[in-house]
C-alpha atoms as a PDB file:
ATOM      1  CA  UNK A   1      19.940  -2.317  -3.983  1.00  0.00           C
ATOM      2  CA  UNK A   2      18.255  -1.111  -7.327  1.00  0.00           C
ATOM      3  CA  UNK A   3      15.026   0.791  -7.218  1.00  0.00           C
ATOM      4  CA  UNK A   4      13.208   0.537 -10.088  1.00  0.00           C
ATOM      5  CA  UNK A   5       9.844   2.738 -10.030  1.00  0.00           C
ATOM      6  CA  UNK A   6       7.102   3.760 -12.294  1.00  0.00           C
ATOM      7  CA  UNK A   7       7.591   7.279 -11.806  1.00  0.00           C
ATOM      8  CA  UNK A   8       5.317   8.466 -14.591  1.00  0.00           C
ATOM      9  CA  UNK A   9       2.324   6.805 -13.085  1.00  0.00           C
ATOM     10  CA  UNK A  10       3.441   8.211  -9.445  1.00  0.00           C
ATOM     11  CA  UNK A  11       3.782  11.515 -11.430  1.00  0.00           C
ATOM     12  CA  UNK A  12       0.586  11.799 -12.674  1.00  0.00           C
ATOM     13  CA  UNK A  13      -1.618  10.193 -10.346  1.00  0.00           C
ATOM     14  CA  UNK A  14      -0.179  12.840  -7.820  1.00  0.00           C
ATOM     15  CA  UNK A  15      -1.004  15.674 -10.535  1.00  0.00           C
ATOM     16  CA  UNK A  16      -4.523  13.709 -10.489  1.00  0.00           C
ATOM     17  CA  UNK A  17      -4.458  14.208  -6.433  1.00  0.00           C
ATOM     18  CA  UNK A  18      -4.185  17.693  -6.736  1.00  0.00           C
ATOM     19  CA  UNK A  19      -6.855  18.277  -9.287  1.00  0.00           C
ATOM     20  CA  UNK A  20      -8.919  16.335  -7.339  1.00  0.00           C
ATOM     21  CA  UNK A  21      -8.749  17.898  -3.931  1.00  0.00           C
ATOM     22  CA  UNK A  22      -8.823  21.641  -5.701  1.00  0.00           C
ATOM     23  CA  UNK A  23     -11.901  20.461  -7.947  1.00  0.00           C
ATOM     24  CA  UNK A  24     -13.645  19.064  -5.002  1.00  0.00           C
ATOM     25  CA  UNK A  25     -13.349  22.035  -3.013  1.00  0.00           C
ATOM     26  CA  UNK A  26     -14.606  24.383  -5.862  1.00  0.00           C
ATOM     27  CA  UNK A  27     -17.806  21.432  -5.933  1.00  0.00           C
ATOM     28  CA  UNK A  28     -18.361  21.667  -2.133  1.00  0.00           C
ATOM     29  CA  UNK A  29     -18.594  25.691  -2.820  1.00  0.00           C
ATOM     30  CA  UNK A  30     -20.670  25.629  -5.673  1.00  0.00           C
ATOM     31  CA  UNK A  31     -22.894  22.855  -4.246  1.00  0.00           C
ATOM     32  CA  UNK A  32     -23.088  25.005  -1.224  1.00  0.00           C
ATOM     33  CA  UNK A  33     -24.568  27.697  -3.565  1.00  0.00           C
ATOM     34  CA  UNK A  34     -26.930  25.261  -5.389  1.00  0.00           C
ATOM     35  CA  UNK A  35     -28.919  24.063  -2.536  1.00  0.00           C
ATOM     36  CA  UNK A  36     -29.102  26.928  -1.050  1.00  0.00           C
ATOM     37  CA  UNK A  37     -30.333  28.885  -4.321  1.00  0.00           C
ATOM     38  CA  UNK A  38     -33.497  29.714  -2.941  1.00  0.00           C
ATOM     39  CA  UNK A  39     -32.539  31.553   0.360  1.00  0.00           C
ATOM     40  CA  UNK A  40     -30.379  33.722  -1.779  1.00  0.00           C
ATOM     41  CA  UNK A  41     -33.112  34.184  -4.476  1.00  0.00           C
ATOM     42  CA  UNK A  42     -36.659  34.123  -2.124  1.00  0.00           C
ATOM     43  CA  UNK A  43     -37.675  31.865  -5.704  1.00  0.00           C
ATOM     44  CA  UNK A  44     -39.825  28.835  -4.964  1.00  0.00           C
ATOM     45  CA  UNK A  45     -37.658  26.180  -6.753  1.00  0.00           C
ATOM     46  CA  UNK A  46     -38.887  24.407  -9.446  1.00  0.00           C
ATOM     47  CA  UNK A  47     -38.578  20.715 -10.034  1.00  0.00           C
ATOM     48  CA  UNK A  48     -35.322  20.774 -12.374  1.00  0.00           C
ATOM     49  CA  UNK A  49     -34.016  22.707  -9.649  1.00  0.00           C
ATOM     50  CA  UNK A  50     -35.067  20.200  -6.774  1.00  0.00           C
ATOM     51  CA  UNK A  51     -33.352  17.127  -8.924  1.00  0.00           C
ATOM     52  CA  UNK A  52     -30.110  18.941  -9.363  1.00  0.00           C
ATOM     53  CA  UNK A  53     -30.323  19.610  -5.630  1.00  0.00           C
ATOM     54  CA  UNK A  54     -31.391  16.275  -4.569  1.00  0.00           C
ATOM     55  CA  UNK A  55     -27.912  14.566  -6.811  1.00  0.00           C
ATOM     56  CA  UNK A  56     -25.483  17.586  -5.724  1.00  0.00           C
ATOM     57  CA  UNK A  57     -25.348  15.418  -2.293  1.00  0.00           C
ATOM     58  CA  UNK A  58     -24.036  12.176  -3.653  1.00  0.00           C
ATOM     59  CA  UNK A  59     -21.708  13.395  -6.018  1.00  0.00           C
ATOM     60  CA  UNK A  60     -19.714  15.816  -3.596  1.00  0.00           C
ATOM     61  CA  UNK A  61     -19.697  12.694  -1.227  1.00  0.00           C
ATOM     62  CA  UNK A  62     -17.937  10.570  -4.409  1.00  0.00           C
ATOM     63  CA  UNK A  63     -15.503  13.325  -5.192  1.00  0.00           C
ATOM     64  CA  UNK A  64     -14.672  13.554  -1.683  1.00  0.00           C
ATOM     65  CA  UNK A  65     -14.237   9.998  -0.840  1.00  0.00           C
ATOM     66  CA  UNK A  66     -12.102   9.554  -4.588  1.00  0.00           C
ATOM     67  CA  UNK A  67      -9.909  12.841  -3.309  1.00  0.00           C
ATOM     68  CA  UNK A  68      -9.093  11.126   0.327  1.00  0.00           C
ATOM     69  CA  UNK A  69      -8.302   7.993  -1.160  1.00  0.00           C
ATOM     70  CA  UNK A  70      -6.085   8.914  -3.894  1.00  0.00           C
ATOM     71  CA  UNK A  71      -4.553  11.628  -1.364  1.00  0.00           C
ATOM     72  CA  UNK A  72      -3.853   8.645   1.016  1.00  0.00           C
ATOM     73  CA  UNK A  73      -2.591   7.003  -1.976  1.00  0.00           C
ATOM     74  CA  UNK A  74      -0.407   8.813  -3.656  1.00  0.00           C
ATOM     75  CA  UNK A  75       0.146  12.451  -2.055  1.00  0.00           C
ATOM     76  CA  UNK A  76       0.408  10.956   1.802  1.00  0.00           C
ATOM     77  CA  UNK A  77       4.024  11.215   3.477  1.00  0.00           C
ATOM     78  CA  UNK A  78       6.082   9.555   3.868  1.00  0.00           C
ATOM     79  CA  UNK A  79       5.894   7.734   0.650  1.00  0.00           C
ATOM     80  CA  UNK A  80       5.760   3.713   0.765  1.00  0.00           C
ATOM     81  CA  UNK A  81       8.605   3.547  -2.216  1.00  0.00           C
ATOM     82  CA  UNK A  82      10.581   5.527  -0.284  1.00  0.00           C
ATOM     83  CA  UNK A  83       9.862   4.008   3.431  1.00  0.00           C
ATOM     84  CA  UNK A  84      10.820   0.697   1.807  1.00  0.00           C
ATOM     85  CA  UNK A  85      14.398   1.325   0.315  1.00  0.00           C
ATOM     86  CA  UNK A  86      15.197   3.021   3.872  1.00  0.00           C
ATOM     87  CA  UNK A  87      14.146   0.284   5.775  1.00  0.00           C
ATOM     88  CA  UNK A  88      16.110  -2.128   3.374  1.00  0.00           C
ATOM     89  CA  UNK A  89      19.278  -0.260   4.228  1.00  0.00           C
ATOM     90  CA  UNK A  90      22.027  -2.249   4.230  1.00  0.00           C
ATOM     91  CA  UNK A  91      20.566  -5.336   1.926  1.00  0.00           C
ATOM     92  CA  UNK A  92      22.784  -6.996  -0.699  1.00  0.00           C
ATOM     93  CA  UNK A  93      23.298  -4.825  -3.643  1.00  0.00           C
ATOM     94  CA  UNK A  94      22.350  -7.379  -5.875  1.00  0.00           C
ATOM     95  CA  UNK A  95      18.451  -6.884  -4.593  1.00  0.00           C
ATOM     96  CA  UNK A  96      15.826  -4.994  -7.004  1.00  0.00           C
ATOM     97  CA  UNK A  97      12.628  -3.034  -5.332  1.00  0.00           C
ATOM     98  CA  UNK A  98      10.360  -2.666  -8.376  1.00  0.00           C
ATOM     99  CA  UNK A  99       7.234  -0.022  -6.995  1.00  0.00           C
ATOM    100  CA  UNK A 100       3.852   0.581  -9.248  1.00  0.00           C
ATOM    101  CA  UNK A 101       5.077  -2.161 -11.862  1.00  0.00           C
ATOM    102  CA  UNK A 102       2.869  -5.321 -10.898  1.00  0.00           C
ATOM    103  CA  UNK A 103      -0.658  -4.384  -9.008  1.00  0.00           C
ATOM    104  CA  UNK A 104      -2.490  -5.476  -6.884  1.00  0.00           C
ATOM    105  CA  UNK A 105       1.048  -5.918  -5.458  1.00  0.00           C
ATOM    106  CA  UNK A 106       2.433  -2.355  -5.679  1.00  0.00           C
ATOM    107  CA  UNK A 107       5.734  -2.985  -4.367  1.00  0.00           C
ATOM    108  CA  UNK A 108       7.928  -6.169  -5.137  1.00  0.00           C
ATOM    109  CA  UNK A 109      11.572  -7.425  -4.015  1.00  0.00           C
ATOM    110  CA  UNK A 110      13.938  -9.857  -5.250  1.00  0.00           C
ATOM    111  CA  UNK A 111      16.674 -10.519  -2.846  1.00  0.00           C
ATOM    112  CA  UNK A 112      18.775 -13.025  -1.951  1.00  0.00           C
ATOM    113  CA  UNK A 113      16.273 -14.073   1.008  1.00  0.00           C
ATOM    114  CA  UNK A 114      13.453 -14.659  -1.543  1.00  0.00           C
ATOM    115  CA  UNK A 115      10.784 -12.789  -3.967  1.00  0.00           C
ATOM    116  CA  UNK A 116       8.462 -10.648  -1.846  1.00  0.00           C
ATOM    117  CA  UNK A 117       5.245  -9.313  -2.853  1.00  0.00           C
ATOM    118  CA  UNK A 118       4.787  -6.496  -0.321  1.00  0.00           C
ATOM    119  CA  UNK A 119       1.360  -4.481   0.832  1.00  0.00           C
ATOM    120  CA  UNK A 120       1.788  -1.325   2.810  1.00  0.00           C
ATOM    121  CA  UNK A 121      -0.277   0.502   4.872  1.00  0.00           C
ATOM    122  CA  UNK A 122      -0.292   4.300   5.228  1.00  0.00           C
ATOM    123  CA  UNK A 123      -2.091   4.508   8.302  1.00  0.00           C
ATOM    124  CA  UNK A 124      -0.829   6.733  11.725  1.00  0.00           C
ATOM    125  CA  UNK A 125      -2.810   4.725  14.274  1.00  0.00           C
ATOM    126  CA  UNK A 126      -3.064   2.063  16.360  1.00  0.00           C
ATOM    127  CA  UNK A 127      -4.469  -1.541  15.770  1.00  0.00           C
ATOM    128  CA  UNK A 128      -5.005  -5.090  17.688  1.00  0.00           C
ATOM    129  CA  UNK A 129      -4.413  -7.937  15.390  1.00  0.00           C
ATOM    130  CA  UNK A 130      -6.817 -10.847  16.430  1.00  0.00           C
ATOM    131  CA  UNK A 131      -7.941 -13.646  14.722  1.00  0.00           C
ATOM    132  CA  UNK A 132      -7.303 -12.430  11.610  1.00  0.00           C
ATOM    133  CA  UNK A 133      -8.009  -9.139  11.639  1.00  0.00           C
ATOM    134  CA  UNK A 134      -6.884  -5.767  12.625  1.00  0.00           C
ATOM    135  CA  UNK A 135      -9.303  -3.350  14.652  1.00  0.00           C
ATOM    136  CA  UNK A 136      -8.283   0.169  15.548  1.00  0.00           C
ATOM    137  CA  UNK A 137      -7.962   1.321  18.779  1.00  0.00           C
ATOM    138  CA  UNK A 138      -9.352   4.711  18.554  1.00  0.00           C
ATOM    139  CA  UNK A 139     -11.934   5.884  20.258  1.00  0.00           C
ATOM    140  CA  UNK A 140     -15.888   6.262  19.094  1.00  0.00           C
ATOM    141  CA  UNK A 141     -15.584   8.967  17.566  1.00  0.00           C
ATOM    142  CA  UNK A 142     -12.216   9.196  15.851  1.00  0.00           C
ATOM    143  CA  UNK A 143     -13.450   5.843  14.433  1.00  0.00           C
ATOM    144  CA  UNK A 144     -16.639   7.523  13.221  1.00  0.00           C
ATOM    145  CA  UNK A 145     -14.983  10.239  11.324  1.00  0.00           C
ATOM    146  CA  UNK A 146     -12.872   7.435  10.044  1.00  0.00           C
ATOM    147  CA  UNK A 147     -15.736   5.618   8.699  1.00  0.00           C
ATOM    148  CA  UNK A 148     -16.838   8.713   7.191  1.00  0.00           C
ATOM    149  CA  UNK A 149     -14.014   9.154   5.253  1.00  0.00           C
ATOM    150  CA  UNK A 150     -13.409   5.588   3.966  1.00  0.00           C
ATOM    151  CA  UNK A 151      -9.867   5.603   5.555  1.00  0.00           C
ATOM    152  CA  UNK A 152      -9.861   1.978   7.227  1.00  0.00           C
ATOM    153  CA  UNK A 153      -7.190  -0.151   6.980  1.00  0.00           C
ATOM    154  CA  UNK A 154      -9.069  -2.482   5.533  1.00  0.00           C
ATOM    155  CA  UNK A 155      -7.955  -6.384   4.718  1.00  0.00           C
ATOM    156  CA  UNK A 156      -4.259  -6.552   4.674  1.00  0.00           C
ATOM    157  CA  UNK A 157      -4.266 -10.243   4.657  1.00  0.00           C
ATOM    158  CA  UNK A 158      -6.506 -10.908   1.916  1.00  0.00           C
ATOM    159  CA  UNK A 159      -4.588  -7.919  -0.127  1.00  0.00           C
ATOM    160  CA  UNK A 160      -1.304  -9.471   0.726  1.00  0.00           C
ATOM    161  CA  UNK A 161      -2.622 -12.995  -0.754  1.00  0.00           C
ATOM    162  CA  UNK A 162      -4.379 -11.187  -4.102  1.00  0.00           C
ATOM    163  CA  UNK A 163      -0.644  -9.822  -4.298  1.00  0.00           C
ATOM    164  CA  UNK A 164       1.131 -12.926  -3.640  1.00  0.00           C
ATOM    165  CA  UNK A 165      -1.399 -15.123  -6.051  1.00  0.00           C
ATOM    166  CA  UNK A 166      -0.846 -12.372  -8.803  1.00  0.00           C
ATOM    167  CA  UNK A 167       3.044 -11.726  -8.283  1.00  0.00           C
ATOM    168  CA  UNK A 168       3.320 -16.101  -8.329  1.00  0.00           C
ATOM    169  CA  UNK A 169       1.455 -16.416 -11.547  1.00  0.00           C
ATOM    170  CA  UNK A 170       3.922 -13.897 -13.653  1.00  0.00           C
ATOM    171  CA  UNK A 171       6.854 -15.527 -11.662  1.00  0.00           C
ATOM    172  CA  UNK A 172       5.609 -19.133 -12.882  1.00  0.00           C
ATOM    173  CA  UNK A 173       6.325 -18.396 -16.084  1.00  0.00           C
ATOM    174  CA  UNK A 174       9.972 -17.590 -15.863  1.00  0.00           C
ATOM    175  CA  UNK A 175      10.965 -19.943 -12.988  1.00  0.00           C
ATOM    176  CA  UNK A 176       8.064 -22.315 -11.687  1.00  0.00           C
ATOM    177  CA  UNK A 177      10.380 -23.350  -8.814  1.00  0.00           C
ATOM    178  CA  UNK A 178      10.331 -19.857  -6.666  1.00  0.00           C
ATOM    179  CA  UNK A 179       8.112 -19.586  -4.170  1.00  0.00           C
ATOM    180  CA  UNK A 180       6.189 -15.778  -3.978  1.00  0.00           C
ATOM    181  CA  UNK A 181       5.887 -14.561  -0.339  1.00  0.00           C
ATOM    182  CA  UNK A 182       4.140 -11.929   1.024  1.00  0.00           C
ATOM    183  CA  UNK A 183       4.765  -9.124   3.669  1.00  0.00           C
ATOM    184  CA  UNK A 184       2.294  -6.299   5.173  1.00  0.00           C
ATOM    185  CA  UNK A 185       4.342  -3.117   5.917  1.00  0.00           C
ATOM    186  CA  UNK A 186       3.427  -0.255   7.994  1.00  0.00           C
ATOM    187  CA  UNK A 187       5.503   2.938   6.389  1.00  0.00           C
ATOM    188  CA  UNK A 188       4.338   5.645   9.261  1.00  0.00           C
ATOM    189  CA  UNK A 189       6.836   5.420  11.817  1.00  0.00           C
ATOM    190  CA  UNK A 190       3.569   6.364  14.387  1.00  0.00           C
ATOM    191  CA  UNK A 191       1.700   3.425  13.539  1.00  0.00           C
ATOM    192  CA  UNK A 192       1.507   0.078  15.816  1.00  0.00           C
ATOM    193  CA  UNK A 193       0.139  -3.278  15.446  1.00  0.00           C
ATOM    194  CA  UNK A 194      -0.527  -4.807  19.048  1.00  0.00           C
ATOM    195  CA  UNK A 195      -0.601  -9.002  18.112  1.00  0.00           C
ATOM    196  CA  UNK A 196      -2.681 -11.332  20.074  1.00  0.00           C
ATOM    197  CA  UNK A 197      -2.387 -13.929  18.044  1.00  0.00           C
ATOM    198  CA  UNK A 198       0.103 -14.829  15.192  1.00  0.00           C
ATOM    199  CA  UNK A 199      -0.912 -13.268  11.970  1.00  0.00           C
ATOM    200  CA  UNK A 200      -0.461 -15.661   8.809  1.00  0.00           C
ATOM    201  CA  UNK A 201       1.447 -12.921   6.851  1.00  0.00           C
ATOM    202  CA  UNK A 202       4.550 -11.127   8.214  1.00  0.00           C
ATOM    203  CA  UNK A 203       3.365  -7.879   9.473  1.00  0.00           C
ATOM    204  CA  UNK A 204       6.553  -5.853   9.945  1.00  0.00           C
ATOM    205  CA  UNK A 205       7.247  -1.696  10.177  1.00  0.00           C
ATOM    206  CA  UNK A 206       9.515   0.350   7.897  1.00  0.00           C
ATOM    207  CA  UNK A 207      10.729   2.262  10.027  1.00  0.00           C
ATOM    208  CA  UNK A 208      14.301   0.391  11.876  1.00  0.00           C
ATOM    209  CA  UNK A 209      13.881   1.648  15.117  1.00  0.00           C
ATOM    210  CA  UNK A 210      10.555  -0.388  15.850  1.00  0.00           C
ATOM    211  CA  UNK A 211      10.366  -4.019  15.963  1.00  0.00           C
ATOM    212  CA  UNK A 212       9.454  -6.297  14.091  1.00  0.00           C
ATOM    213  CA  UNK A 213      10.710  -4.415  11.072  1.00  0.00           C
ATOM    214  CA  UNK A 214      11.749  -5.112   7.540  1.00  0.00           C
ATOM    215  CA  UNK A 215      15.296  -4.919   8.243  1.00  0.00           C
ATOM    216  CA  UNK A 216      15.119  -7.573  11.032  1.00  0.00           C
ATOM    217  CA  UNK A 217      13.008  -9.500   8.474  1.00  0.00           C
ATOM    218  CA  UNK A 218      15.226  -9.822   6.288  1.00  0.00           C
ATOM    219  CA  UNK A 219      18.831 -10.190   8.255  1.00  0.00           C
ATOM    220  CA  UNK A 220      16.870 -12.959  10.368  1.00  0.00           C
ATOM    221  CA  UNK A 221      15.676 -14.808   7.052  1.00  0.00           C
ATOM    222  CA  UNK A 222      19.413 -14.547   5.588  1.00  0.00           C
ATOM    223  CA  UNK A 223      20.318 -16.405   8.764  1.00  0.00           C
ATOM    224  CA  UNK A 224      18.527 -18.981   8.635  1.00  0.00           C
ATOM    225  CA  UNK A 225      19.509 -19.753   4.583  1.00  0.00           C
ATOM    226  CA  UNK A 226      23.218 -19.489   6.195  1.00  0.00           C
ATOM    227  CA  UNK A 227      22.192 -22.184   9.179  1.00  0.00           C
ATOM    228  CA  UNK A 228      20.660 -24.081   6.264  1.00  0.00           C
ATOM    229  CA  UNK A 229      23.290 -23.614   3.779  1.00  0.00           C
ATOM    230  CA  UNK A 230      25.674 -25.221   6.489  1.00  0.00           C
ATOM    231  CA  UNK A 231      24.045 -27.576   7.529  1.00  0.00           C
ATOM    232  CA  UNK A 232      23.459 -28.922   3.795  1.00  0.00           C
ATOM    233  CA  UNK A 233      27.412 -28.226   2.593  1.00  0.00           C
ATOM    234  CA  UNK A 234      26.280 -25.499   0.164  1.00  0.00           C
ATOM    235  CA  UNK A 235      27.395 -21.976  -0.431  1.00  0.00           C
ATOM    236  CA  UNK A 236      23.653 -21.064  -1.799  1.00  0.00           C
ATOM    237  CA  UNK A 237      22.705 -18.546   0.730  1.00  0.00           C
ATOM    238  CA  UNK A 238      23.954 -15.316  -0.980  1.00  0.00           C
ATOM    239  CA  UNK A 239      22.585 -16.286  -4.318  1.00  0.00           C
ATOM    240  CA  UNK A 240      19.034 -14.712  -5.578  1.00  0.00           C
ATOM    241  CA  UNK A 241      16.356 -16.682  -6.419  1.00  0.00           C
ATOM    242  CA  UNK A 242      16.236 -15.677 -10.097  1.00  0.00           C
ATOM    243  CA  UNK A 243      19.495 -15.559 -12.301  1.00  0.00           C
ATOM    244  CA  UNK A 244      20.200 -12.430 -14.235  1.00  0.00           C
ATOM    245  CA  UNK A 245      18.329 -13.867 -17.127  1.00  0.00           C
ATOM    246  CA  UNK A 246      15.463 -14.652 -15.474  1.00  0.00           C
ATOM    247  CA  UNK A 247      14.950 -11.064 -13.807  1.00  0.00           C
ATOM    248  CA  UNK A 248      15.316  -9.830 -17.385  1.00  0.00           C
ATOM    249  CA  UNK A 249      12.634 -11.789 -18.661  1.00  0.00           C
ATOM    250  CA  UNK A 250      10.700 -11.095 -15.225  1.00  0.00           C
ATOM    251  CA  UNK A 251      11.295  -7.294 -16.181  1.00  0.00           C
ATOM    252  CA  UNK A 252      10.679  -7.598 -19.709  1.00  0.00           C
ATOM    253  CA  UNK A 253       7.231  -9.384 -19.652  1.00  0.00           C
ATOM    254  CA  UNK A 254       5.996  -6.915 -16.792  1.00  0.00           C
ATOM    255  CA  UNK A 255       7.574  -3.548 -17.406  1.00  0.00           C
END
């Protein structure tokens, strides 16, 4: 399989993730300092000095939230680009994992089984999916401290459709024909999804050893375009949805 990934943007928004966390450290000192002035001092403050205290409060809570998230992002292990390519070990060497090229779908696959717009989730935890949605099962306060830091999984589903819908529309231009899917992939090998009903999206697991999981995905979807291929006479099964010209154009117009 080729792996094709926008390593300068990984680069840097990682370089980003450090400033961040160091700079918002250094601001939760400093602020410290600030609203404290007076017990330091014994001064009265005045009302400049009230109005810088009164802000310091919402802007350490921005910089913090912007620091989790873009730690969660982009400094959290183990990485999504490379949870991916491990747990598509083994697929046809003709397949291309593009990562960072094409948001709000950050990761995208071209395989012999189909084109794949693919959302992953970071998150170590425990969920119930139900009716559509996935609720944690942590306890009252783990999911308060959660809240607090802005760390919920969120909507998977509707992410995995805004990355479908955006991944189709570049794809329509090159071959109209091709069908986008979408898949939701947990890359923390702790994490677990506990289904009560059927979720509309795949929701599979990088890592092999739990079920269901990309590779089982995938070997079970080249399957069935075998049974099909059979049944129908044709030997189409191990071709890829795109010919070499169209990923070309596919990588030219969105690289």
């Amino acid at each position: 399989m080729r792996v094709v990934t926008n390593k300068k943007l990984a680069r840097r928004n990682k370089k980003i993730t450090n400033y961040l966390f160091f700079g918002t450290f250094g601001a939760l000192i400093l602020g410290f300092i600030l609203i404290n002035a007076s017990l330091f001092t014994g001064d009265v403050p005045d009302n400049l000095t009230l109005i810088a205290q009164s802000a310091v409060l919402p802007v350490l809570l921005i910089l913090t939230v912007i620091s989790v998230r873009m730690t969660n992002m982009w400094a959290r292990v183990p990485r999504p680009e490379n949870a991916i390519e491990a747990g598509l070990k083994g697929l046809s060497n003709k397949s291309i994992l593009y990562n960072y090229y094409h948001f709000p779908a950050r990761h995208v696959l071209i395989c012999p089984q189909g084109v794949f717009a693919i959302v992953t989730r970071w998150h170590d935890q425990e969920f119930t999916f139900r009716d559509g949605k996935f609720r944690s099962r942590r306890n009252i306060i783990s999911k308060f401290f959660s809240l607090i830091r802005f760390d919920g999984v969120g909507k998977p589903l509707r992410d995995a459709e805004f990355a479908r819908e955006h991944v189709q529309r570049a794809i329509d231009e090159i071959a109209p024909e091709v069908n986008v899917q979408s898949l939701i992939v947990f890359v923390d090998p702790s994490s677990r999804v506990h289904f009560e009903t059927e979720p509309e999206t795949p929701v599979l697991y990088a890592d092999p050893k739990t079920s269901p999981n990309l590779k089982e995905y995938m070997r079970d979807a080249k399957r069935q375009m075998s049974d099909a291929a059979a049944d129908s006479k044709t030997k189409n099964a191990s071709l890829m949805p795109l010919s070499d010209e169209q990923i070309e154009a596919f990588e030219e117009a969105t690289i």
